[in-house]
C-alpha atoms as a PDB file:
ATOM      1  CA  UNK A   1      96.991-116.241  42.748  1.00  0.00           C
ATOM      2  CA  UNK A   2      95.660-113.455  44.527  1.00  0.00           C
ATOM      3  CA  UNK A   3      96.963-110.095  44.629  1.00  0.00           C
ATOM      4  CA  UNK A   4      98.745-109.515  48.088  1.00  0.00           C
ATOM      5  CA  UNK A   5     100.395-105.847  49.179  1.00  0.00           C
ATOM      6  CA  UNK A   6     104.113-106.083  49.901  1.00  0.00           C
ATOM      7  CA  UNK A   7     105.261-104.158  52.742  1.00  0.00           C
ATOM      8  CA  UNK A   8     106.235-100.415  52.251  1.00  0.00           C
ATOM      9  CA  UNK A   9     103.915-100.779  48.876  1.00  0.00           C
ATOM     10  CA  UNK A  10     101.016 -99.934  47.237  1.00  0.00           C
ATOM     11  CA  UNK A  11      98.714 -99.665  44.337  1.00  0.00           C
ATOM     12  CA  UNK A  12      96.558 -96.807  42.769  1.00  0.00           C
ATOM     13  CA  UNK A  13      93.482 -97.123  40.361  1.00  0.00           C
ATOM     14  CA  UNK A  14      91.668 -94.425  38.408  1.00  0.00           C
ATOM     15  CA  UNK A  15      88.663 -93.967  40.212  1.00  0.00           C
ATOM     16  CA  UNK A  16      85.555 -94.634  38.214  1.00  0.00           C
ATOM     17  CA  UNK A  17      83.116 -93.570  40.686  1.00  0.00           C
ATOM     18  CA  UNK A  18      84.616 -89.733  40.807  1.00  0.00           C
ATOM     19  CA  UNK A  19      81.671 -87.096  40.512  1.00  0.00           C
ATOM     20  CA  UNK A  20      82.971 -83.672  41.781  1.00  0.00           C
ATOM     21  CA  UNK A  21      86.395 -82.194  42.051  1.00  0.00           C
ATOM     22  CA  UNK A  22      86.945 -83.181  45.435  1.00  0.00           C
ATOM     23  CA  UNK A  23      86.871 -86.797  44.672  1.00  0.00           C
ATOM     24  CA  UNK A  24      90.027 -88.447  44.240  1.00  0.00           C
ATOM     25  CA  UNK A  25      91.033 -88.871  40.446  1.00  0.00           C
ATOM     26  CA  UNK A  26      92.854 -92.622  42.035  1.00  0.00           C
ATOM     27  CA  UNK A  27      92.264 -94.621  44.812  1.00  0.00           C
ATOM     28  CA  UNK A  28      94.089 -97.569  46.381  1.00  0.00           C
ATOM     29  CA  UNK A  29      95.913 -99.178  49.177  1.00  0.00           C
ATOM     30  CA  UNK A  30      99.093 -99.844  50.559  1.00  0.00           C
ATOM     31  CA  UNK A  31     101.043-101.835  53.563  1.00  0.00           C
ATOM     32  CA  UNK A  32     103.234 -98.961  55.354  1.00  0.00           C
ATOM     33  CA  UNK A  33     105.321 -99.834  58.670  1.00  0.00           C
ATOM     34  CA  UNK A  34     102.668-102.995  59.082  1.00  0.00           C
ATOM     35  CA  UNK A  35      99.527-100.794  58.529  1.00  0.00           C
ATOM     36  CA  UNK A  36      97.639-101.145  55.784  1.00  0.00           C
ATOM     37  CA  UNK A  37      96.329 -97.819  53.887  1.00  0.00           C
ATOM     38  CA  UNK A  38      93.661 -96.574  51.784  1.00  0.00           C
ATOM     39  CA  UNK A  39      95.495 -94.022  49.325  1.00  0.00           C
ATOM     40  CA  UNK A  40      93.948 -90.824  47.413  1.00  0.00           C
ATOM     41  CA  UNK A  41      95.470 -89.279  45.317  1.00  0.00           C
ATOM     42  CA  UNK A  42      94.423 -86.112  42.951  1.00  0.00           C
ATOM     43  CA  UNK A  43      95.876 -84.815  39.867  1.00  0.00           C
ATOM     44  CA  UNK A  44      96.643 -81.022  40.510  1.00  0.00           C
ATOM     45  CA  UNK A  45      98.379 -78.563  38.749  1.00  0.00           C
ATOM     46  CA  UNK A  46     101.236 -75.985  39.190  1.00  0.00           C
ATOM     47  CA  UNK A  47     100.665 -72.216  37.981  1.00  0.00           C
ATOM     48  CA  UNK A  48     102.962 -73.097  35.169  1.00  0.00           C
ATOM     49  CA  UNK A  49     101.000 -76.377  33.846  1.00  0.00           C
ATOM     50  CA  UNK A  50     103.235 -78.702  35.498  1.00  0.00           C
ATOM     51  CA  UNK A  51     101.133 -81.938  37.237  1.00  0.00           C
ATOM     52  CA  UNK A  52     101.529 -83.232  40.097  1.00  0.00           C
ATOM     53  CA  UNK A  53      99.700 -85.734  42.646  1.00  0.00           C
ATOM     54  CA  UNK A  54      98.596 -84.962  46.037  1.00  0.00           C
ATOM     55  CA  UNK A  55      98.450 -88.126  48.846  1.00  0.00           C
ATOM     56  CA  UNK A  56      96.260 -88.497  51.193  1.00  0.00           C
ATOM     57  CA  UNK A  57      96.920 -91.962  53.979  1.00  0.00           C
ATOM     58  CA  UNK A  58      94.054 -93.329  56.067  1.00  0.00           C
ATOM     59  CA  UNK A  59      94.287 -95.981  58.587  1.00  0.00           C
ATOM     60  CA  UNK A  60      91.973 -99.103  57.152  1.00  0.00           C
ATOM     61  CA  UNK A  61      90.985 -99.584  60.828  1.00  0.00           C
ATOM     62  CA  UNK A  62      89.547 -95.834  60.913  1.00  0.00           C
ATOM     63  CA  UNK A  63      86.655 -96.556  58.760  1.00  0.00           C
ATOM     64  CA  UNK A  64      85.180 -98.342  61.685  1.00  0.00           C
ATOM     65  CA  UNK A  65      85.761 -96.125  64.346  1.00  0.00           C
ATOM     66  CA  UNK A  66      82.809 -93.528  63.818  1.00  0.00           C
ATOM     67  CA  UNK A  67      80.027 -96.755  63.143  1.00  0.00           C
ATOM     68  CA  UNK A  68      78.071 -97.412  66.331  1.00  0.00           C
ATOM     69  CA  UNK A  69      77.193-100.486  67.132  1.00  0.00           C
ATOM     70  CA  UNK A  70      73.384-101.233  68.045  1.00  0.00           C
ATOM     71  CA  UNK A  71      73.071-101.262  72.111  1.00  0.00           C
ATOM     72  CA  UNK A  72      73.237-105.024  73.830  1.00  0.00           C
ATOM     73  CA  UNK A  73      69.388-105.758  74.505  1.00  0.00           C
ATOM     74  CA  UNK A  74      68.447-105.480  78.275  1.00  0.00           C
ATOM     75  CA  UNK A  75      66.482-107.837  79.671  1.00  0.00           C
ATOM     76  CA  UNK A  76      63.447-107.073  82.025  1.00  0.00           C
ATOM     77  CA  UNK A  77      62.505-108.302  85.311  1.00  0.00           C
ATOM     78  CA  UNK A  78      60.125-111.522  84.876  1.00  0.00           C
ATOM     79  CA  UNK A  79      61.291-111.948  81.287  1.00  0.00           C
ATOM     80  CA  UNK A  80      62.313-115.649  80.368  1.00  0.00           C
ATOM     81  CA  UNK A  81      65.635-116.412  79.776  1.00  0.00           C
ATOM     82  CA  UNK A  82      66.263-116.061  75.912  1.00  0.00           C
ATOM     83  CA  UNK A  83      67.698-119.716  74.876  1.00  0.00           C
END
């Protein structure tokens, strides 16, 4: 059976790929109000050693919003029709 998010839930997962500091120490996802998430999280700590994780929520759907898509080719005058 695959694994399937129930609403208002969501999963983290130590992330393997992390190189710097800035790169979350989990990632994940989760199904909030209908909208599924990609989590972050990173393991910080207080002034007095205490841990504790900060969140960060995208939108899956944003990931697409900054890729262009390549521009519909134009056809020329006197050009065949392309079929």
């Amino acid at each position: 059976m695959a694994y399937e998010i129930r609403p208002e839930t969501g999963s983290l997962f130590v992330n393997d790929k992390r190189e710097k500091e800035t790169h979350p120490n989990a990632k994940g996802s989760a199904l909030i109000g209908g909208i599924e998430y990609w989590v972050s999280a990173w393991t910080k700590t207080t002034s007095d050693g205490r841990k504790w994780q900060s969140l960060s929520f995208t939108p899956k759907e944003k990931q697409f919003e900054n890729v262009q898509q390549p521009p519909e080719p134009m056809a020329l005058e006197g050009d065949p029709i392309p079929f």
